[in-house]
N, C-alpha and C. Protein backbone atom coordinates (compact mmCIF):
# COMPACT_ATOMS: atom_id res chain seq x y z
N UNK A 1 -30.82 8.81 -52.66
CA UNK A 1 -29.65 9.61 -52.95
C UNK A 1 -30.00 11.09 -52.77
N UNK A 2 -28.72 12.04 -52.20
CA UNK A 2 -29.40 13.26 -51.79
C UNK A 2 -29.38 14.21 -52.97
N UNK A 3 -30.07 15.17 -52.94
CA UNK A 3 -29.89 16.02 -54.34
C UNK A 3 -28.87 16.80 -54.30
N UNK A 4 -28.20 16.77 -55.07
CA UNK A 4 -27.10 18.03 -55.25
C UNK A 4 -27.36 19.40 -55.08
N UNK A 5 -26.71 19.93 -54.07
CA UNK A 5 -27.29 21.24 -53.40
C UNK A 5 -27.03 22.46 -54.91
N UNK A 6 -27.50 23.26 -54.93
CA UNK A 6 -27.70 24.25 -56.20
C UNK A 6 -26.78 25.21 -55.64
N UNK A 7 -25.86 25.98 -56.29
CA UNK A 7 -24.49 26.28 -56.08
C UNK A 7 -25.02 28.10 -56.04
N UNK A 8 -25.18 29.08 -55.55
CA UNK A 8 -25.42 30.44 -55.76
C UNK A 8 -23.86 31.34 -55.39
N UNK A 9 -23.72 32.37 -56.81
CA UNK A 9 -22.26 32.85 -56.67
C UNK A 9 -22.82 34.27 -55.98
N UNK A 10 -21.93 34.93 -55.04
CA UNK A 10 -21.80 36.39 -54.64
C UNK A 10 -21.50 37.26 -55.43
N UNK A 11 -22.08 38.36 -55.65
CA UNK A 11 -21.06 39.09 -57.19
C UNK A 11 -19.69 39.37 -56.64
N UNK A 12 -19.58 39.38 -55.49
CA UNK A 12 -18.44 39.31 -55.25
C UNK A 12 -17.56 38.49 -56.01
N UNK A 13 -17.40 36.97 -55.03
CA UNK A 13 -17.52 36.16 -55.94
C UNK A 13 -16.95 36.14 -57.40
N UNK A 14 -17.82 36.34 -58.31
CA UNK A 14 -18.00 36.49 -59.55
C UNK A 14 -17.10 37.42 -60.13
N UNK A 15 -16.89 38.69 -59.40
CA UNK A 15 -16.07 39.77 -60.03
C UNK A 15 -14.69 39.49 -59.51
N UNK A 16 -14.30 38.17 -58.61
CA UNK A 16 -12.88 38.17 -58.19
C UNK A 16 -12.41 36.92 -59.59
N UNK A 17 -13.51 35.50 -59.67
CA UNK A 17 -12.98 34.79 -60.78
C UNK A 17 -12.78 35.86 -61.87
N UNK A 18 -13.24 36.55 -62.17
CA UNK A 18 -13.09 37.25 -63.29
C UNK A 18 -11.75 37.74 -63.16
N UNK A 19 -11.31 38.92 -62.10
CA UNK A 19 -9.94 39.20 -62.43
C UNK A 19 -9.16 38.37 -62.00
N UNK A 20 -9.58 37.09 -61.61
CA UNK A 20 -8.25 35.96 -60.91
C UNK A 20 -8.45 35.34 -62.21
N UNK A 21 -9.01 35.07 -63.07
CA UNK A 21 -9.11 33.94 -63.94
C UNK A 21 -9.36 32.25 -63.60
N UNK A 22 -10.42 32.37 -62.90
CA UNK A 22 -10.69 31.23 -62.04
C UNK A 22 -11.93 30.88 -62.71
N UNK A 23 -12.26 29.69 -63.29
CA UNK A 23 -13.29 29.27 -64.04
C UNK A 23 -14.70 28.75 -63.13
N UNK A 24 -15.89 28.68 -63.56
CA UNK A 24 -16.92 28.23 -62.82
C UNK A 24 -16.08 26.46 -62.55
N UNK A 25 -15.85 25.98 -63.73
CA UNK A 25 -15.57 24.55 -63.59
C UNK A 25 -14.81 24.12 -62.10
N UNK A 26 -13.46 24.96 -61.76
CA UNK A 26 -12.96 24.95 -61.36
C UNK A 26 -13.64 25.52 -59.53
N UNK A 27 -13.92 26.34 -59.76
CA UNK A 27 -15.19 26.31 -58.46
C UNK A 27 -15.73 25.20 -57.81
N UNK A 28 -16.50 24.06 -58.78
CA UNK A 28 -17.47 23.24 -59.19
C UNK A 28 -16.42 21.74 -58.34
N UNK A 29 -14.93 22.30 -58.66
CA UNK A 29 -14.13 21.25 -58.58
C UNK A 29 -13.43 21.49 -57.34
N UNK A 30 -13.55 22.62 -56.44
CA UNK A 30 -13.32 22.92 -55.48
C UNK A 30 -14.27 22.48 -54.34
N UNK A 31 -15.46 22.77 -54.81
CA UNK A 31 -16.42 22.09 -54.07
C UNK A 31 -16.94 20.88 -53.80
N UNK A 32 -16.89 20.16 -54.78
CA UNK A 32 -16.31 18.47 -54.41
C UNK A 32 -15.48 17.87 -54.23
N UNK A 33 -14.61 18.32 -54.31
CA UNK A 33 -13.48 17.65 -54.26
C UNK A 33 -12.39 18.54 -52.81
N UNK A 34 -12.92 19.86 -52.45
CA UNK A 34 -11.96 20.49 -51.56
C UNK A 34 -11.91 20.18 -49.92
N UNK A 35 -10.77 20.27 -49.63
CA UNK A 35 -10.48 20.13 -48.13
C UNK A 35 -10.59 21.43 -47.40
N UNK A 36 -11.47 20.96 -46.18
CA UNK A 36 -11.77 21.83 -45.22
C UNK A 36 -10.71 22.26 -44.58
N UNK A 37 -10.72 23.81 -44.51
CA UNK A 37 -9.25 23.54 -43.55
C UNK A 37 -9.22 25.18 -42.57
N UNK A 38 -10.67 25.92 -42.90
CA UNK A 38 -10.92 26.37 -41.39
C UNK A 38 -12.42 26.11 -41.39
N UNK A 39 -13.19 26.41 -40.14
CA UNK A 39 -14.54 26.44 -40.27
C UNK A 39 -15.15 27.81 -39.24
N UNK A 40 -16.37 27.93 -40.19
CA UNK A 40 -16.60 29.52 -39.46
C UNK A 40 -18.20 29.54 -38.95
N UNK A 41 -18.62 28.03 -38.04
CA UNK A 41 -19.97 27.83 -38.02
C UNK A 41 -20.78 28.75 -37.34
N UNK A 42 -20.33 30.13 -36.98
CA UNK A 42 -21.10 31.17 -36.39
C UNK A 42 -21.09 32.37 -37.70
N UNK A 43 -20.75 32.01 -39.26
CA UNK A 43 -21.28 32.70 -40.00
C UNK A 43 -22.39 33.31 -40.15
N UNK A 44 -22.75 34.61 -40.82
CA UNK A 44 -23.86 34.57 -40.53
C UNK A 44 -23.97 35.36 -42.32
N UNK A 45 -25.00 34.94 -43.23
CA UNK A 45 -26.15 34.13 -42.53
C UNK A 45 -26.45 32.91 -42.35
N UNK A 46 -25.11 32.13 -42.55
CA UNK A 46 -25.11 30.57 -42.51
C UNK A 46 -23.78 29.94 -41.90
N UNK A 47 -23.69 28.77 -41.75
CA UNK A 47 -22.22 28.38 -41.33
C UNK A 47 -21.40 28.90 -42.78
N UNK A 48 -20.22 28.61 -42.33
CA UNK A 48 -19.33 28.51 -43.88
C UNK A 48 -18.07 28.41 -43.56
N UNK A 49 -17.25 27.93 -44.63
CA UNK A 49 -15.95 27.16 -44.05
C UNK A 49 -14.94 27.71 -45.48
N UNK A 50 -14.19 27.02 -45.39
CA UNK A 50 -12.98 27.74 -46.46
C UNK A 50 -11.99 26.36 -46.88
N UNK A 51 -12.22 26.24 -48.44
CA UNK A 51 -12.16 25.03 -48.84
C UNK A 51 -10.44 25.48 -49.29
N UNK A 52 -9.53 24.20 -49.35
CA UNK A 52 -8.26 24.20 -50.18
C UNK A 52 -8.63 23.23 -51.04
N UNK A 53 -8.37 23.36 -52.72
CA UNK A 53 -7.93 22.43 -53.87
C UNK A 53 -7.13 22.54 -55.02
N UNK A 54 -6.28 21.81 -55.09
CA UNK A 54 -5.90 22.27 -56.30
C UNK A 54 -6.10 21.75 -57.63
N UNK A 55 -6.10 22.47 -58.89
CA UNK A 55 -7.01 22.70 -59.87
C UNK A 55 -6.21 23.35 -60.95
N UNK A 56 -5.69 22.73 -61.79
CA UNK A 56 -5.28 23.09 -62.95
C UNK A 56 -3.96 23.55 -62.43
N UNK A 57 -3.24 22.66 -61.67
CA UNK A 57 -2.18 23.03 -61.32
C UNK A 57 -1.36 24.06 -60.08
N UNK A 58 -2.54 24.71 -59.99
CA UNK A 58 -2.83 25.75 -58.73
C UNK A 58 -3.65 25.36 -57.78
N UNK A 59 -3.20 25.76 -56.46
CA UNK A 59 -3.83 25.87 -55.13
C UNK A 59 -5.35 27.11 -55.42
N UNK A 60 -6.39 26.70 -54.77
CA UNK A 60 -7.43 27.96 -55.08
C UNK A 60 -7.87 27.30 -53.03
N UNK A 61 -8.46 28.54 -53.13
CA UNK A 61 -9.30 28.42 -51.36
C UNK A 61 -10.54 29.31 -51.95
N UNK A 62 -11.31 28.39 -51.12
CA UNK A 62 -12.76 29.25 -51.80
C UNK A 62 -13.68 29.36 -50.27
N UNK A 63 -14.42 30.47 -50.45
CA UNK A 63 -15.02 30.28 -49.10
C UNK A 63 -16.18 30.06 -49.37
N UNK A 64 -16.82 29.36 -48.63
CA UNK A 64 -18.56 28.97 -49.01
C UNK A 64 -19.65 28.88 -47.72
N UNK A 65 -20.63 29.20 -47.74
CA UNK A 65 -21.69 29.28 -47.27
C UNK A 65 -22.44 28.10 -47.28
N UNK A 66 -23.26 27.35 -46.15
CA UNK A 66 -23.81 26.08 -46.51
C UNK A 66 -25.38 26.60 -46.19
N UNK A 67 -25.78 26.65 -46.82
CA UNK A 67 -28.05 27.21 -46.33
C UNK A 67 -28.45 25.38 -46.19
N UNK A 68 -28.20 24.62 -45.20
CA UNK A 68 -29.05 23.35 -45.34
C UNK A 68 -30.28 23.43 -45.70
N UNK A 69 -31.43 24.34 -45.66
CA UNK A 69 -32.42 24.17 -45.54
C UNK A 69 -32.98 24.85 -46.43
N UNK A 70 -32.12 24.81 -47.54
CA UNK A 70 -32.79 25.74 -48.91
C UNK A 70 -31.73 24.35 -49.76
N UNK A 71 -30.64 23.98 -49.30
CA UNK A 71 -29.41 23.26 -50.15
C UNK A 71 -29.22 23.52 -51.13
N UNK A 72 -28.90 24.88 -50.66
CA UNK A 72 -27.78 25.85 -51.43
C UNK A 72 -25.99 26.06 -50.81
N UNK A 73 -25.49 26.21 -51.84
CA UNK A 73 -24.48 26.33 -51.50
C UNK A 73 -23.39 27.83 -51.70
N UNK A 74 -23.44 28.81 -50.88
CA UNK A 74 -23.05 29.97 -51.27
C UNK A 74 -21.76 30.49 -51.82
N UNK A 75 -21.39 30.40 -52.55
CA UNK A 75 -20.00 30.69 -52.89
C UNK A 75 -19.63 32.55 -52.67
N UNK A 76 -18.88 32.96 -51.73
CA UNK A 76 -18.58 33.85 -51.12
C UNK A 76 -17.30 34.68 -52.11
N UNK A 77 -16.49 34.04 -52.17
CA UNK A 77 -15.26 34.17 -52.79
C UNK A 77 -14.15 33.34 -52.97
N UNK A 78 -13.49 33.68 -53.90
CA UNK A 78 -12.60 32.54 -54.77
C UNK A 78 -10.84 33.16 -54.62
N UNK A 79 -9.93 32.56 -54.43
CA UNK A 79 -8.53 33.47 -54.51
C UNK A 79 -7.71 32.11 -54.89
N UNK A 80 -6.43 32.55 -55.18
CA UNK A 80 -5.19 31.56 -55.33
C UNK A 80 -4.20 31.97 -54.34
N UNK A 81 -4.12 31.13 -53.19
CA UNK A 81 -3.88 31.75 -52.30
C UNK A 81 -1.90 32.09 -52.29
N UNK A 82 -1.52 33.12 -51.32
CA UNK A 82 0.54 32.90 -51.44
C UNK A 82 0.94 32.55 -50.60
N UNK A 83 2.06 32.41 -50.64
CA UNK A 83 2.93 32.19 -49.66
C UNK A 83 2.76 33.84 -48.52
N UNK A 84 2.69 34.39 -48.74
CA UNK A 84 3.06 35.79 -47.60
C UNK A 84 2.19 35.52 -47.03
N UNK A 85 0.88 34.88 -47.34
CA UNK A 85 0.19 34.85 -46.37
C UNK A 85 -0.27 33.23 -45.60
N UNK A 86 0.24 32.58 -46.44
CA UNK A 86 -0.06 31.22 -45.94
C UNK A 86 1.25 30.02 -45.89
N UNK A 87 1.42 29.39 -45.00
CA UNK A 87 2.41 28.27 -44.76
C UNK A 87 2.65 27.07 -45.96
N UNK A 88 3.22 26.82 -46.29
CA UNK A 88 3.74 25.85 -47.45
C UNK A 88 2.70 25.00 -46.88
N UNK A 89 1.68 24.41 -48.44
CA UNK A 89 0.97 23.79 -49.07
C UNK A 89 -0.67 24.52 -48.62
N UNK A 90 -0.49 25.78 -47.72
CA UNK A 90 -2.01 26.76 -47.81
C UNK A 90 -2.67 26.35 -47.36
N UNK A 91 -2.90 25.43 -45.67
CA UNK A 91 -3.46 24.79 -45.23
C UNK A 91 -3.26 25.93 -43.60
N UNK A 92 -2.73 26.64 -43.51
CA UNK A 92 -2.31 27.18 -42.13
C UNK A 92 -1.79 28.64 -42.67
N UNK A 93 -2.73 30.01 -41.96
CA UNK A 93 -2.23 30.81 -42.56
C UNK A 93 -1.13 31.28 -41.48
N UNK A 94 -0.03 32.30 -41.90
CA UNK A 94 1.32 32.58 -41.38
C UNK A 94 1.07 33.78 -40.21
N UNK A 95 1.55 33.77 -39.09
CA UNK A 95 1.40 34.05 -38.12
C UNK A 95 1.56 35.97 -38.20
C-alpha cells in the first residue's frame, strides 16, 4: 500500500483559508476526494492541477502541486469559487 503523500501549505495558501474561512479538514477533503478539472503539467516547480469539491455545502477549487519524488503534496491556494468567473457547477471558467 502506498504511503500517503505529506500535504505542505504555501503561506499563501494559509493566509487565503484564513480570510476565506476554509478549514485544513476541508482541504484534506478536497484532496481526496476532488475532481480534476484543469491540469498545469509544465508547472514549475512541479506539475499541478486545480481540484473542484464540494465541502460543507460549498464548491472550493484548490490548486496543488504534486513533488512525486519527495510525495509531497503542495497546496498552492484555496478559493470558493463564483459564478462571474466560472460556468454553472465551476468546472469551466467563463469566457
Amino acid at each position: 500500500m502506498p504511503k500517503r503523500p505529506r500535504i505542505i501549505y504555501r503561506t499563501h495558501a494559509v493566509q487565503r483559508m484564513w480570510q476565506r474561512n476554509i478549514t485544513p479538514e476541508e482541504v484534506v477533503c478536497t484532496l481526496e476526494n476532488g475532481e480534476t478539472i484543469e491540469e498545469y503539467p509544465d508547472g514549475s516547480p512541479y506539475p499541478s492541477k486545480l481540484l473542484l469539491c464540494w465541502t460543507k455545502g460549498r464548491p472550493l477549487h484548490l490548486v496543488v502541486a504534486d513533488n512525486q519524488c519527495d510525495n509531497t503534496l503542495v497546496v498552492i491556494t484555496v478559493y470558493q469559487p463564483d459564478l462571474q468567473n466560472w460556468q454553472t457547477g465551476f468546472r469551466k471558467r467563463r469566457i
